[in-house]
Protein backbone atom coordinates (compact mmCIF):
# COMPACT_ATOMS: atom_id res chain seq x y z
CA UNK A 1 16.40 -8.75 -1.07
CA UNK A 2 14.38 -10.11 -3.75
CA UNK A 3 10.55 -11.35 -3.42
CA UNK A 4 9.72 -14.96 -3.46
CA UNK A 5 6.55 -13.84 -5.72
CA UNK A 6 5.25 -10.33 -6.73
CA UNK A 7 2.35 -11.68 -7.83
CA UNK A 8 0.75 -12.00 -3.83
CA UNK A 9 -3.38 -12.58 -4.53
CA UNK A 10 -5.09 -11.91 -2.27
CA UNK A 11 -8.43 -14.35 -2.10
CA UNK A 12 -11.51 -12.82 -1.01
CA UNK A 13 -11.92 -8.99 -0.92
CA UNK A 14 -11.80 -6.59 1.39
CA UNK A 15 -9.66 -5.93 5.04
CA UNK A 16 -9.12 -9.71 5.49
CA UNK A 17 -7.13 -10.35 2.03
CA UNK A 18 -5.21 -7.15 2.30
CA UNK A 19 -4.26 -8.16 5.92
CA UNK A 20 -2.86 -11.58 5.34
CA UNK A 21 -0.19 -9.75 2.90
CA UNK A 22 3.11 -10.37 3.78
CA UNK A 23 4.74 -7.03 5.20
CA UNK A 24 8.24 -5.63 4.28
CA UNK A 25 10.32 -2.91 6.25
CA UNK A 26 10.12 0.54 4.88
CA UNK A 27 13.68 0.58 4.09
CA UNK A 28 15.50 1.82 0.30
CA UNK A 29 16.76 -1.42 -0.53
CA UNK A 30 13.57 -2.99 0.48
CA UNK A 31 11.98 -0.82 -1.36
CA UNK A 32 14.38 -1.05 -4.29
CA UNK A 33 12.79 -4.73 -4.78
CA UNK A 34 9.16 -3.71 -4.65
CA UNK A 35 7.25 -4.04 -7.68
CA UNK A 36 6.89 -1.81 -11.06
CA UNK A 37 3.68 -3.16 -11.73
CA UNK A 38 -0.31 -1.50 -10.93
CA UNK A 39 -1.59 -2.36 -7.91
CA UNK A 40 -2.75 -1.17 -3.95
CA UNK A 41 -0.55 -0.88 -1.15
CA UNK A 42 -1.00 -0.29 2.42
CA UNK A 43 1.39 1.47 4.84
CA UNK A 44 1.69 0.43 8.55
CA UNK A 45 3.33 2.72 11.59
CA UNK A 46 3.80 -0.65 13.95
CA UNK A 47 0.70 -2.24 13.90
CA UNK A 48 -1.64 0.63 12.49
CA UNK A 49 -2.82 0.62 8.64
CA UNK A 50 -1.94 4.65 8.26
CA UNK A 51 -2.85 4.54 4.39
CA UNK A 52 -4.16 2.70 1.52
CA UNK A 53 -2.92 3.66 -1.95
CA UNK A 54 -3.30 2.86 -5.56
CA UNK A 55 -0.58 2.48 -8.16
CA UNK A 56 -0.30 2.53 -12.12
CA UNK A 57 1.92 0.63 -14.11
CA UNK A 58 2.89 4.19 -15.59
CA UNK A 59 6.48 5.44 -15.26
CA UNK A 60 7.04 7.01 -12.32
CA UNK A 61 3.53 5.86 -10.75
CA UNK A 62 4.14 2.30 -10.19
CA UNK A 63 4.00 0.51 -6.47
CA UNK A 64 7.49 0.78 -6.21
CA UNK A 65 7.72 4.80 -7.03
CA UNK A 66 4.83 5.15 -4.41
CA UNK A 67 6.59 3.75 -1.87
CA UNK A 68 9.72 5.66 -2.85
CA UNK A 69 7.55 8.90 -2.98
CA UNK A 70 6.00 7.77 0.28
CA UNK A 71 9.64 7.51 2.17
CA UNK A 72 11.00 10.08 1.01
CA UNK A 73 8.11 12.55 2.43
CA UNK A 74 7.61 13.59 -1.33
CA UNK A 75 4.04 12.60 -0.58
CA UNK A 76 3.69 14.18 3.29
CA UNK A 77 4.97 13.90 6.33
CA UNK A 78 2.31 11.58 7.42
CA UNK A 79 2.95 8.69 5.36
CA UNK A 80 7.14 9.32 5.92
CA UNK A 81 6.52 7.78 9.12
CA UNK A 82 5.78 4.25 7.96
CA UNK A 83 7.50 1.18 9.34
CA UNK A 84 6.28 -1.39 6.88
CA UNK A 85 4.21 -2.13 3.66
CA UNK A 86 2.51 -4.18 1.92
CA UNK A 87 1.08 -4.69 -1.77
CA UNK A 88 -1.23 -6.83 -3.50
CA UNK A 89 -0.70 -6.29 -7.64
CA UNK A 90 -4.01 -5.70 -9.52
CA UNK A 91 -5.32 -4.65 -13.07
CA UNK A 92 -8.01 -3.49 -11.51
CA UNK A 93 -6.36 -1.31 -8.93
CA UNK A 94 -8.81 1.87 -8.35
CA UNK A 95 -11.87 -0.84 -7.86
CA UNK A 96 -9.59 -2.65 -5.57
CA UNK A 97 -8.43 0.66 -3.44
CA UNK A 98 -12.61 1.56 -2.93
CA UNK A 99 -13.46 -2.27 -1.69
CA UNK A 100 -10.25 -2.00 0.79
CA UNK A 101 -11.36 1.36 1.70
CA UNK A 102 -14.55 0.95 1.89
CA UNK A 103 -14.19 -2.42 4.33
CA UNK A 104 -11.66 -0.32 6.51
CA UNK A 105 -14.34 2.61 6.81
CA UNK A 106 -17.52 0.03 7.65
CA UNK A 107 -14.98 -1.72 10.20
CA UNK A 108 -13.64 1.54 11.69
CA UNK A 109 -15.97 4.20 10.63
CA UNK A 110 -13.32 6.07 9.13
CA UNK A 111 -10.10 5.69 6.65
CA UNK A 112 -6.80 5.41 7.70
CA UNK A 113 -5.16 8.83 9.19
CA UNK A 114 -2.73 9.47 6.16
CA UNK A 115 -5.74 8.66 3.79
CA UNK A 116 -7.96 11.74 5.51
CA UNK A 117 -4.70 13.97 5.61
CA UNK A 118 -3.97 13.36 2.10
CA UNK A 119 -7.68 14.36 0.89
C-alpha cells in the first residue's frame, strides 16, 4: 500500500487537525509504507486516541520505526494493542506533540492512557 501524500497538514492546531487525519490499520505492511520523516503520531484502540507520540527524522527514530517499535510491544504492552494510526509530518514535532497534548488534556482533563503509562 503506498500513501497518496505523506505530507498530510493538518490546518489549525490542536485535537481538531490531528483528528481529521486519515487513519491506517496497524498492520506490518501498512506500516512498512509509513513515513521516515519527523513528525507526531497518534495511536487509536477502535475509536479511543491511546497515545500521542513524537518522531525524529533520525535513524531508527523516525514515524515509521515508532510505529514498528509500537507493534511490536518494543515500546509496552499498552500501545501493542493499537488498531490504527495516524501521522501528521512536522519540523517542528516536540512543539507540535505539547499543543496536541495539551488540547487532549484541556478537553479530557487527562492524556491518553498509553501516554500516562509510558511516563
Amino acid at each position: 500500500m503506498q500513501f497518496q501524500s505523506y505530507f498530510y497538514a493538518a490546518s489549525g492546531t490542536g485535537l481538531d487537525s490531528f483528528f481529521s487525519l486519515p487513519r491506517f490499520r496497524c498492520a506490518q505492511t501498512v506500516i512498512d509504507d509509513a513515513p521516515a520523516f519527523a513528525g507526531i503520531y497518534g495511536l487509536f484502540e477502535g475509536e479511543e486516541l491511546i497515545y500521542i507520540g513524537r518522531a525524529t527524522s533520525d535513524p531508527g527514530h523516525t514515524i515509521r520505526d515508532q510505529l514498528l517499535l509500537h507493534r511490536a510491544g518494543n515500546l509496552g504492552d499498552c500501545t501493542r494493542a493499537a488498531t490504527h494510526y495516524t501521522f501528521e509530518i512536522s519540523r517542528t514535532a516536540r512543539t507540535r506533540e505539547i499543543e496536541v497534548l495539551a488540547d487532549h488534556a484541556a478537553r479530557t482533563n487527562g492524556t491518553p492512557r498509553c501516554n500516562r503509562e509510558a511516563a
